[in-house]
Protein backbone atom coordinates (compact mmCIF):
# COMPACT_ATOMS: atom_id res chain seq x y z
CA UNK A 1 4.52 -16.23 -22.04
CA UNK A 2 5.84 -17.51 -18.69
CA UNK A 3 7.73 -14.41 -17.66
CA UNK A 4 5.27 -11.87 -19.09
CA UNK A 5 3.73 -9.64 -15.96
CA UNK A 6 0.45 -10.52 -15.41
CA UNK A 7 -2.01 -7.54 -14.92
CA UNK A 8 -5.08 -6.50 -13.67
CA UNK A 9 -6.11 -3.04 -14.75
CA UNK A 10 -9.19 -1.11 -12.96
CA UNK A 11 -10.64 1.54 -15.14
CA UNK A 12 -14.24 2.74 -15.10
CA UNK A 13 -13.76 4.51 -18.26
CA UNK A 14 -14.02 2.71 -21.34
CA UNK A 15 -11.73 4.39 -23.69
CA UNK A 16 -9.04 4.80 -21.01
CA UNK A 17 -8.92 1.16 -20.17
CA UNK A 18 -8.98 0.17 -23.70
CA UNK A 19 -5.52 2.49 -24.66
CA UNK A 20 -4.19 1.32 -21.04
CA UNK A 21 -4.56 -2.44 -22.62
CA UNK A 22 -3.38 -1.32 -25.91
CA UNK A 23 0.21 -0.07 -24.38
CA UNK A 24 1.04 -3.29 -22.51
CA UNK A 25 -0.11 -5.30 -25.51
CA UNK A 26 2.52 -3.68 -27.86
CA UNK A 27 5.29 -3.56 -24.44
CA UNK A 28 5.59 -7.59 -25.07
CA UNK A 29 6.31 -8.54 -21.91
CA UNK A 30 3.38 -7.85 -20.02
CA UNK A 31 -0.19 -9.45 -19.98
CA UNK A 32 -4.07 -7.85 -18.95
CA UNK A 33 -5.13 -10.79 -17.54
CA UNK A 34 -8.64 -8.98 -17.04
CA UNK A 35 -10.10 -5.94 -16.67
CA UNK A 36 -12.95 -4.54 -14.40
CA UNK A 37 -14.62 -1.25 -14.25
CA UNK A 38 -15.27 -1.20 -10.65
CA UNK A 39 -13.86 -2.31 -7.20
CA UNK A 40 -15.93 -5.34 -6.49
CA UNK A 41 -15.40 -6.70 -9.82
CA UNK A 42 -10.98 -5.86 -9.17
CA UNK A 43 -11.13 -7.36 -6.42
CA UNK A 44 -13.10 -10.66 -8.00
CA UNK A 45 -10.61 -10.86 -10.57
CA UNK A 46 -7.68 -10.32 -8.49
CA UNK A 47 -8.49 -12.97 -6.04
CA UNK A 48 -9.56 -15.54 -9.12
CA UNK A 49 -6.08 -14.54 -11.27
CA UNK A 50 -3.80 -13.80 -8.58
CA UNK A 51 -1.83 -11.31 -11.05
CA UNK A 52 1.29 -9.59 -10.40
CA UNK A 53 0.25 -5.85 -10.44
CA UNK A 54 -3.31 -4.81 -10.15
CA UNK A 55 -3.36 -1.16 -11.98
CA UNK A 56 -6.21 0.09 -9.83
CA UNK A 57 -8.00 3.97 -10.29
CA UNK A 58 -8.57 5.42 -6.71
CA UNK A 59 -12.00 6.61 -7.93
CA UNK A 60 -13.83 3.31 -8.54
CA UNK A 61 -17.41 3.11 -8.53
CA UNK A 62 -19.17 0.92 -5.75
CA UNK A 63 -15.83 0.12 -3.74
CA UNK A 64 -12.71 2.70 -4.51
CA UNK A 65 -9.57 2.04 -5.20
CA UNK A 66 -8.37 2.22 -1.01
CA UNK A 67 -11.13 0.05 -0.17
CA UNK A 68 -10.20 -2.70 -2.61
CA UNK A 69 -6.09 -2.44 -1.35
CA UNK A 70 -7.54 -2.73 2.16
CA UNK A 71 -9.35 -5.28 1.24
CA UNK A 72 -6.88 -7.55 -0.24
CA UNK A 73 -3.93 -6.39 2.63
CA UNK A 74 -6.73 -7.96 5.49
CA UNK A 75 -6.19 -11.29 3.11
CA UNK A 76 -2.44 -10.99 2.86
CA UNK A 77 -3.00 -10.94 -0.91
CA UNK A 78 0.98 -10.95 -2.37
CA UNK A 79 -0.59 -8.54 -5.00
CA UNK A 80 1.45 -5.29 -5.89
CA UNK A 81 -0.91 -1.87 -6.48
CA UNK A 82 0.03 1.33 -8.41
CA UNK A 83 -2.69 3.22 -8.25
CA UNK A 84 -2.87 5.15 -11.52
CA UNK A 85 -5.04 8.38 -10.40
CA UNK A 86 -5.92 12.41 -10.97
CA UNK A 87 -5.16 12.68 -7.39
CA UNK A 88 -1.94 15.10 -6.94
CA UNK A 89 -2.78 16.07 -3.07
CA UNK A 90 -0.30 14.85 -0.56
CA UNK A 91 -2.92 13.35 2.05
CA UNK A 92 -4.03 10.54 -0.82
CA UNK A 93 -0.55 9.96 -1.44
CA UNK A 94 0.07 9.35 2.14
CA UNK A 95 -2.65 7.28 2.66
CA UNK A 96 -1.79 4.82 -0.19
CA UNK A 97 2.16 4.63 0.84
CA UNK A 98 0.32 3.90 4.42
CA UNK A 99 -1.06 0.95 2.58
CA UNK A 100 2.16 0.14 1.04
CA UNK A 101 0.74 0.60 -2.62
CA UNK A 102 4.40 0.47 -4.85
CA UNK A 103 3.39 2.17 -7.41
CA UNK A 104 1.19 6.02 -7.79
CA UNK A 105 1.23 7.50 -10.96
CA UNK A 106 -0.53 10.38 -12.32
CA UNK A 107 -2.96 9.60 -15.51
CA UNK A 108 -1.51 12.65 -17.03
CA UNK A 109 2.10 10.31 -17.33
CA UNK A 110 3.44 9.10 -21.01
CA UNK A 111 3.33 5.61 -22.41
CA UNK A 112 6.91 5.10 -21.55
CA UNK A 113 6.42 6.19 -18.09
CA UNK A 114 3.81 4.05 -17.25
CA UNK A 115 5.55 1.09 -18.58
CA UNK A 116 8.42 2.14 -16.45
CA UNK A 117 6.42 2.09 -13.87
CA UNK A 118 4.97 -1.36 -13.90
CA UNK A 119 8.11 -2.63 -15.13
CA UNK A 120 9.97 -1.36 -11.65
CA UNK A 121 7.28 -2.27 -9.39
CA UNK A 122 7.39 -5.75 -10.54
CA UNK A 123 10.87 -5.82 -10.48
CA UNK A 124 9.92 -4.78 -6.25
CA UNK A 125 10.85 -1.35 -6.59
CA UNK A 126 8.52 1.31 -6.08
CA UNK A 127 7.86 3.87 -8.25
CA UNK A 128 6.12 7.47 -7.78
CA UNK A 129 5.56 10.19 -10.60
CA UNK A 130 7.88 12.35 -10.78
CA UNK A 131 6.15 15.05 -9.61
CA UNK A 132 5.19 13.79 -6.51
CA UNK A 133 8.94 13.74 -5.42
CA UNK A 134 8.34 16.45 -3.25
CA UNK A 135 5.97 14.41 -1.26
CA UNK A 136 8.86 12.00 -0.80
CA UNK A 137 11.09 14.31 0.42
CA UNK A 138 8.71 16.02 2.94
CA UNK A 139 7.71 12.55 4.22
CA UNK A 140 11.78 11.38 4.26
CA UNK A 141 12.47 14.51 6.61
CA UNK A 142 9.42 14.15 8.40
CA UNK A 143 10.23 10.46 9.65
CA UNK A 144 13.83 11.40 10.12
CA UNK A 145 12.72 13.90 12.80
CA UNK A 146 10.35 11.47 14.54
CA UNK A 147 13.34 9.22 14.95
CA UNK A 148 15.30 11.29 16.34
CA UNK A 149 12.76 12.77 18.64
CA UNK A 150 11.57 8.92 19.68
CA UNK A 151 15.30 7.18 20.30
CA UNK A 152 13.06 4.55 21.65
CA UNK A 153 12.20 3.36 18.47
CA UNK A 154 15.38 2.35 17.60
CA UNK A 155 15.12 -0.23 20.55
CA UNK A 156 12.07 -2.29 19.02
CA UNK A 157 12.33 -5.35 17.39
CA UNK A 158 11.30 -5.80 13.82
CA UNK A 159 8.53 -8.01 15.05
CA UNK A 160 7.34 -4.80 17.70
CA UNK A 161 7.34 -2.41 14.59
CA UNK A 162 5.42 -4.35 12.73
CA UNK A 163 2.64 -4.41 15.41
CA UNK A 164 2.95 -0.96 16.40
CA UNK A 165 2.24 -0.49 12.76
CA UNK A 166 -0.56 -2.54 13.01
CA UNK A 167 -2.01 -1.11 16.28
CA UNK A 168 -1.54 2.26 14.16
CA UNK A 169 -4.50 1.10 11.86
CA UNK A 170 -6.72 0.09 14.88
CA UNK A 171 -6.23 -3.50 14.82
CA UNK A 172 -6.41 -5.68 18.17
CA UNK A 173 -4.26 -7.94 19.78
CA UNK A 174 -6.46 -11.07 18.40
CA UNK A 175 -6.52 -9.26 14.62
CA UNK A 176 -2.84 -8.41 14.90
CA UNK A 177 -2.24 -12.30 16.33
CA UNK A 178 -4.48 -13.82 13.52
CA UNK A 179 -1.79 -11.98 10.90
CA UNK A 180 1.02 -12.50 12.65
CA UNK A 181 0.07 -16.05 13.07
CA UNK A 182 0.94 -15.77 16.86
CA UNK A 183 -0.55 -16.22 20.54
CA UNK A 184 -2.90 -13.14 21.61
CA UNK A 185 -0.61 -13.38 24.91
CA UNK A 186 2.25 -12.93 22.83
CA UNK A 187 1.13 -9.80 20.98
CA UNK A 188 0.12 -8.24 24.53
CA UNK A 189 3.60 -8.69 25.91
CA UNK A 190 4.78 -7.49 22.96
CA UNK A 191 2.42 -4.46 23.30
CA UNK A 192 3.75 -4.41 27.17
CA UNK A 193 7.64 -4.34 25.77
CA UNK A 194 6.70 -1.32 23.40
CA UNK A 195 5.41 0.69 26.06
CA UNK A 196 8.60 0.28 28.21
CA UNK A 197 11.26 1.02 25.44
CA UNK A 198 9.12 4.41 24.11
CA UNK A 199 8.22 5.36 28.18
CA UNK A 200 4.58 5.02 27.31
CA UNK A 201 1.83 4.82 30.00
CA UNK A 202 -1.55 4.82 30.69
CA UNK A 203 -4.52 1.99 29.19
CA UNK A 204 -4.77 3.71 26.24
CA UNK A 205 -1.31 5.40 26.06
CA UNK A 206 -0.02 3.35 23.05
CA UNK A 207 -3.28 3.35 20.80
CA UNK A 208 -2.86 7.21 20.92
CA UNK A 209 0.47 6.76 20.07
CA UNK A 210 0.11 4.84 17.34
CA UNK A 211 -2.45 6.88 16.07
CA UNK A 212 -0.92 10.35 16.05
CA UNK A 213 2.21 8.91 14.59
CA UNK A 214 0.98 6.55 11.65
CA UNK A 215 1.62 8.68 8.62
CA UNK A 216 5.45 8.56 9.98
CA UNK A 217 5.78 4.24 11.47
């Protein structure tokens, strides 16, 4: 149907990606438009289908689940990832919220859960499982601080967070211009105004910046 949400699921085990289909067949509303057992083959099917979720493992053979979101974030892909994983360590699920993956949910989770999941992510919520709320919370209070420690931040545009974000994952002026769909002139007076509202200085001041503080832009 229409409405149904369309799916990708990335599962290099058999049996799991079979009962993963089997779920969102009897849900009714949602749709595996395909299914691929490793990244290359997601990202294939992701760019051919344009879906609305890709369900993506982080431990995909020949191109992991991180390299396929970065991927598909370099070609503005309107996708939305939950990465369904066995990874419970905070420093994974830092570095997928850093990618702005909606949805993480542990493979341990209930049919109901996982439906829930998909279900909120399409609806453009995000969703974490449950007990990785802690992870939430430390990150919440952790940003909070930075804040208040930088009142500088509160002076940038949403167009200078959004490169400062971007200058957080090492990309230049002419990559961040390219995304932006902007002059490279404009992104390095941009860069210029961000160094004056956070009192940033030196050539490589900001970069260093950026970098020490990207779990937290």
């Amino acid at each position: 149907m229409a409405d149904d949400i369309r799916l990708v699921i990335a599962e290099d085990h058999p049996l799991f990606r079979d009962a993963l289909r089997r779920t969102f067949e009897k849900c009714g509303s949602m749709q595996v438009v395909a299914e691929a057992q490793d990244g290359p083959s997601a990202l294939e099917h992701i760019r051919a289908l344009a879906p609305d979720i890709a369900l993506l493992d982080i431990g995909l053979p020949r191109m992991n689940g991180f390299a396929v979101v970065r991927a598909l974030r370099q070609e503005r892909s309107p996708v939305k990832v939950v990465f369904l994983t066995v990874h419970e360590d905070e420093a994974t699920f830092e570095a997928a919220l850093e990618l702005d993956v909606r949805g993480y949910l542990l493979k341990d989770c209930t049919e109901p859960e996982l439906v829930r999941c998909i279900s909120a992510v399409a609806a453009g919520q995000h969703y974490t499982s449950p007990s990785m709320t802690t992870f939430l919370v430390n990150r919440t209070q952790r940003v909070r601080q930075f804040v208040e420690d930088t009142p500088g931040l509160q002076l940038l545009t949403p167009q200078e967070r959004n490169i400062l974000k971007q200058i957080a994952r090492d990309k230049t002026s002419k990559e961040i211009a390219q995304e932006m769909g902007i002059a490279a002139k404009t992104v390095d007076g941009h860069r210029s105004s961000i160094c004056r509202k956070l009192d940033i200085h030196g050539q490589h001041g900001l970069a260093r910046f950026a970098a020490r503080h990207r779990a937290d832009l």
